[in-house]
Protein backbone atom coordinates (compact mmCIF):
# COMPACT_ATOMS: atom_id res chain seq x y z
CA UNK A 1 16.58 113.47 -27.40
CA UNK A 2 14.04 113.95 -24.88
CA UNK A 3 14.86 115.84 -21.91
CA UNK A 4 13.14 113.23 -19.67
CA UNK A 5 15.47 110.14 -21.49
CA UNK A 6 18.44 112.77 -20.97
CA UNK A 7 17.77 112.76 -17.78
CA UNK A 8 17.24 109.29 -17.10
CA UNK A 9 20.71 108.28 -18.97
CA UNK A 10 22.81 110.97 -17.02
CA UNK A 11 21.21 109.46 -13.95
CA UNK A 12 21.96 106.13 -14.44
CA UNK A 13 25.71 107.03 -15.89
CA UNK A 14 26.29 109.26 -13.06
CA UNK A 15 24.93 106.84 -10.37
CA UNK A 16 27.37 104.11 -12.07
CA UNK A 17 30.47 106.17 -12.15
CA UNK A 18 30.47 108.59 -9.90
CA UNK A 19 31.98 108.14 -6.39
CA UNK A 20 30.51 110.63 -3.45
CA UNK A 21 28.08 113.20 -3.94
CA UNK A 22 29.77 115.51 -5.29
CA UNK A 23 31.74 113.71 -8.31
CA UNK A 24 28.00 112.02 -8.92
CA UNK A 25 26.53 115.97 -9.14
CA UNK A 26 29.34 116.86 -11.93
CA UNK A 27 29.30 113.61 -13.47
CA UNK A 28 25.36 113.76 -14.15
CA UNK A 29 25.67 117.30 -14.85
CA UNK A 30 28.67 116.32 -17.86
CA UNK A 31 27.01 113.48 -19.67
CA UNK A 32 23.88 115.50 -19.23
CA UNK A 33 25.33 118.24 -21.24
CA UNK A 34 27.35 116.10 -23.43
CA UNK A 35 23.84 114.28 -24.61
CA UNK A 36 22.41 117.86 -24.90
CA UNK A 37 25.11 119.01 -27.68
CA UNK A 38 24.48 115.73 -29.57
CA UNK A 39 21.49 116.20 -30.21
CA UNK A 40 21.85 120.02 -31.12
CA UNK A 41 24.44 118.09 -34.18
CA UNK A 42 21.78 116.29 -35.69
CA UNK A 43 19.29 119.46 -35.60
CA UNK A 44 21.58 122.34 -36.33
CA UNK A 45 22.89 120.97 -39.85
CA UNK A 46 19.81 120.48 -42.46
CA UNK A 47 19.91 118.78 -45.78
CA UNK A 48 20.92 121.10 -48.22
CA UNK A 49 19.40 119.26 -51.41
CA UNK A 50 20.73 120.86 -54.49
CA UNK A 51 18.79 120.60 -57.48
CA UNK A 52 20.52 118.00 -60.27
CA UNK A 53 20.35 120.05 -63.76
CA UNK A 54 19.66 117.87 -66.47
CA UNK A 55 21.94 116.39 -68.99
CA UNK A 56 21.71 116.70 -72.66
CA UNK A 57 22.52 113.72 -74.66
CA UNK A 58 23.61 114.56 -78.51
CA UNK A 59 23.53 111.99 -80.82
């Protein structure tokens, strides 16, 4: 995800949840992180294809 839509989303969720300063700081700094390691998932784990073998058919 793009860091500027990261930042946008953790804005909005913090500015909706959070309470006082403070809990809106931690808040935006949590789902800001939390949107961070999903997106690490989706690029850390590549396809690993593996190569079908043929099958012989007797007849």
């Amino acid at each position: 995800m793009n860091k500027f839509f990261r930042a946008i989303i953790a804005g909005w969720g913090a500015k909706k949840l959070g309470g006082g300063c403070l809990s809106t700081i931690i808040i935006f700094i949590v789902i800001y992180t939390l949107l961070g390691k999903c997106n690490q998932d989706t690029k850390a784990a590549p396809a690993q294809h593996k190569p079908i073998a043929p099958v012989e058919v007797h007849r």
